[in-house]
C-alpha atoms as a PDB file:
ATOM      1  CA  UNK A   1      77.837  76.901 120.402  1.00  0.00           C
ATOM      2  CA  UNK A   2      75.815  75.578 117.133  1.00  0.00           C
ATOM      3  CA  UNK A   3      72.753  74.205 117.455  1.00  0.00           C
ATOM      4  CA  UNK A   4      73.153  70.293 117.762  1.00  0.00           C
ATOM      5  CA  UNK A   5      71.318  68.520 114.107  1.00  0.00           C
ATOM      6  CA  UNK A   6      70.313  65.234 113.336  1.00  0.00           C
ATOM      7  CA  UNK A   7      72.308  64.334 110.667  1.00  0.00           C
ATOM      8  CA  UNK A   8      70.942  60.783 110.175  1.00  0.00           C
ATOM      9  CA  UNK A   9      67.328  60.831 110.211  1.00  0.00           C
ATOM     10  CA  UNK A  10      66.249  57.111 109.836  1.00  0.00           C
ATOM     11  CA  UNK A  11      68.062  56.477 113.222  1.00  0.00           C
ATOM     12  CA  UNK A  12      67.666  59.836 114.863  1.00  0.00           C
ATOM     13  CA  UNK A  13      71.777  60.275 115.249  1.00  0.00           C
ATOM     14  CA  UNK A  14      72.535  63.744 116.031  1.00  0.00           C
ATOM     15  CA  UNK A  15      75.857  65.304 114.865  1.00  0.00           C
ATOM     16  CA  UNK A  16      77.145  65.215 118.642  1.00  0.00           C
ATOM     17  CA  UNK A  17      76.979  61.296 118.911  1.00  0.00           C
ATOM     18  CA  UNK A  18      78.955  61.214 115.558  1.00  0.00           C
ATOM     19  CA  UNK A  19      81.647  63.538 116.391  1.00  0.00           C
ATOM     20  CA  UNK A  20      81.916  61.715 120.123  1.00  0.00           C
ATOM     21  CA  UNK A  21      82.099  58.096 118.412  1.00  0.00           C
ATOM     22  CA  UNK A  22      85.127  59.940 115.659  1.00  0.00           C
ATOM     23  CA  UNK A  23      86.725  61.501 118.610  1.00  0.00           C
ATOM     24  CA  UNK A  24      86.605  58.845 121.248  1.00  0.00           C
ATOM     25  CA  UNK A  25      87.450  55.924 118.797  1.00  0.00           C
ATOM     26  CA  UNK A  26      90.023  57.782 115.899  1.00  0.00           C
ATOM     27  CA  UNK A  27      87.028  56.225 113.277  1.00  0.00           C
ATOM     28  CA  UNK A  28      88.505  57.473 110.113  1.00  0.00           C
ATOM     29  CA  UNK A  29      85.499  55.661 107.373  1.00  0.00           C
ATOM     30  CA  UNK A  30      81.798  56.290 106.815  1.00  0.00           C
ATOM     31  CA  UNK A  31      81.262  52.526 107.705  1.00  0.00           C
ATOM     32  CA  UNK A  32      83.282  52.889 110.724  1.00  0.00           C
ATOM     33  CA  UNK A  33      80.816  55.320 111.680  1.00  0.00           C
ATOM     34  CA  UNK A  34      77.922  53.219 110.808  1.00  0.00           C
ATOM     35  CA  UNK A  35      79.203  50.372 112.724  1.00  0.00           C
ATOM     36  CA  UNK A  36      80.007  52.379 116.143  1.00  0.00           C
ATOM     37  CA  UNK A  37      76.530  55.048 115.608  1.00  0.00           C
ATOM     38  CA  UNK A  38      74.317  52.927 112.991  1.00  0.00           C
ATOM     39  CA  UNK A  39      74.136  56.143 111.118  1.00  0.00           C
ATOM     40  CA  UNK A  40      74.167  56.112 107.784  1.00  0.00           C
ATOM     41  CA  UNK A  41      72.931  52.723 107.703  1.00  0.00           C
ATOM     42  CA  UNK A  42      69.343  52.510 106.251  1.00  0.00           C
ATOM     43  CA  UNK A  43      68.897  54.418 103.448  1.00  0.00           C
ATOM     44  CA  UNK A  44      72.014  56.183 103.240  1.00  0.00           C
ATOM     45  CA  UNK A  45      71.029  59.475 102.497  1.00  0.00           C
ATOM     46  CA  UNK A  46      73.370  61.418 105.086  1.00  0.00           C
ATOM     47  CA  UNK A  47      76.275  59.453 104.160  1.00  0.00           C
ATOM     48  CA  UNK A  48      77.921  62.582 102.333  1.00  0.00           C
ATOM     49  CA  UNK A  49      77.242  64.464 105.686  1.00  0.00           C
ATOM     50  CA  UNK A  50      78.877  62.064 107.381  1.00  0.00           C
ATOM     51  CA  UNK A  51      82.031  62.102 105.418  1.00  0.00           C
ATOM     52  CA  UNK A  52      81.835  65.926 105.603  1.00  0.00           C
ATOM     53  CA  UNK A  53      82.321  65.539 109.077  1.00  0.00           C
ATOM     54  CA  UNK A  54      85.016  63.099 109.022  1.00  0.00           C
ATOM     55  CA  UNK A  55      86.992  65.690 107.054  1.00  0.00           C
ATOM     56  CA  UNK A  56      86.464  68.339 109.344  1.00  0.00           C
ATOM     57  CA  UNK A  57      87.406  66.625 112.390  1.00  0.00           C
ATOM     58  CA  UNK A  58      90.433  64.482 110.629  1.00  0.00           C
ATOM     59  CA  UNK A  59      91.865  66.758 108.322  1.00  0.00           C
END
């Protein structure tokens, strides 16, 4: 199993929470994302990670 990374720093969301909140709720946007996890919502640095993982888990 991979080590579990924080993928958004400014609010300390780890890649787990954001692949539970895609899974569990069928969010298909970065904002959706944002809205359900608050990731990607400060400075919006991890955004691109974020959408990375989108495409992985919704392909």
């Amino acid at each position: 199993m991979e080590e579990d990374i924080i993928i958004c720093h400014c609010n300390e969301i780890y890649k787990s929470e954001i692949v539970k909140a895609i899974k569990e709720k069928g969010l298909t946007t970065v904002d959706e994302v944002g809205d359900e996890t608050s990731a990607g919502t400060i400075c919006g640095q991890c955004q691109d990670d974020i959408q990375d993982i989108l495409d992985e888990i919704n392909k």
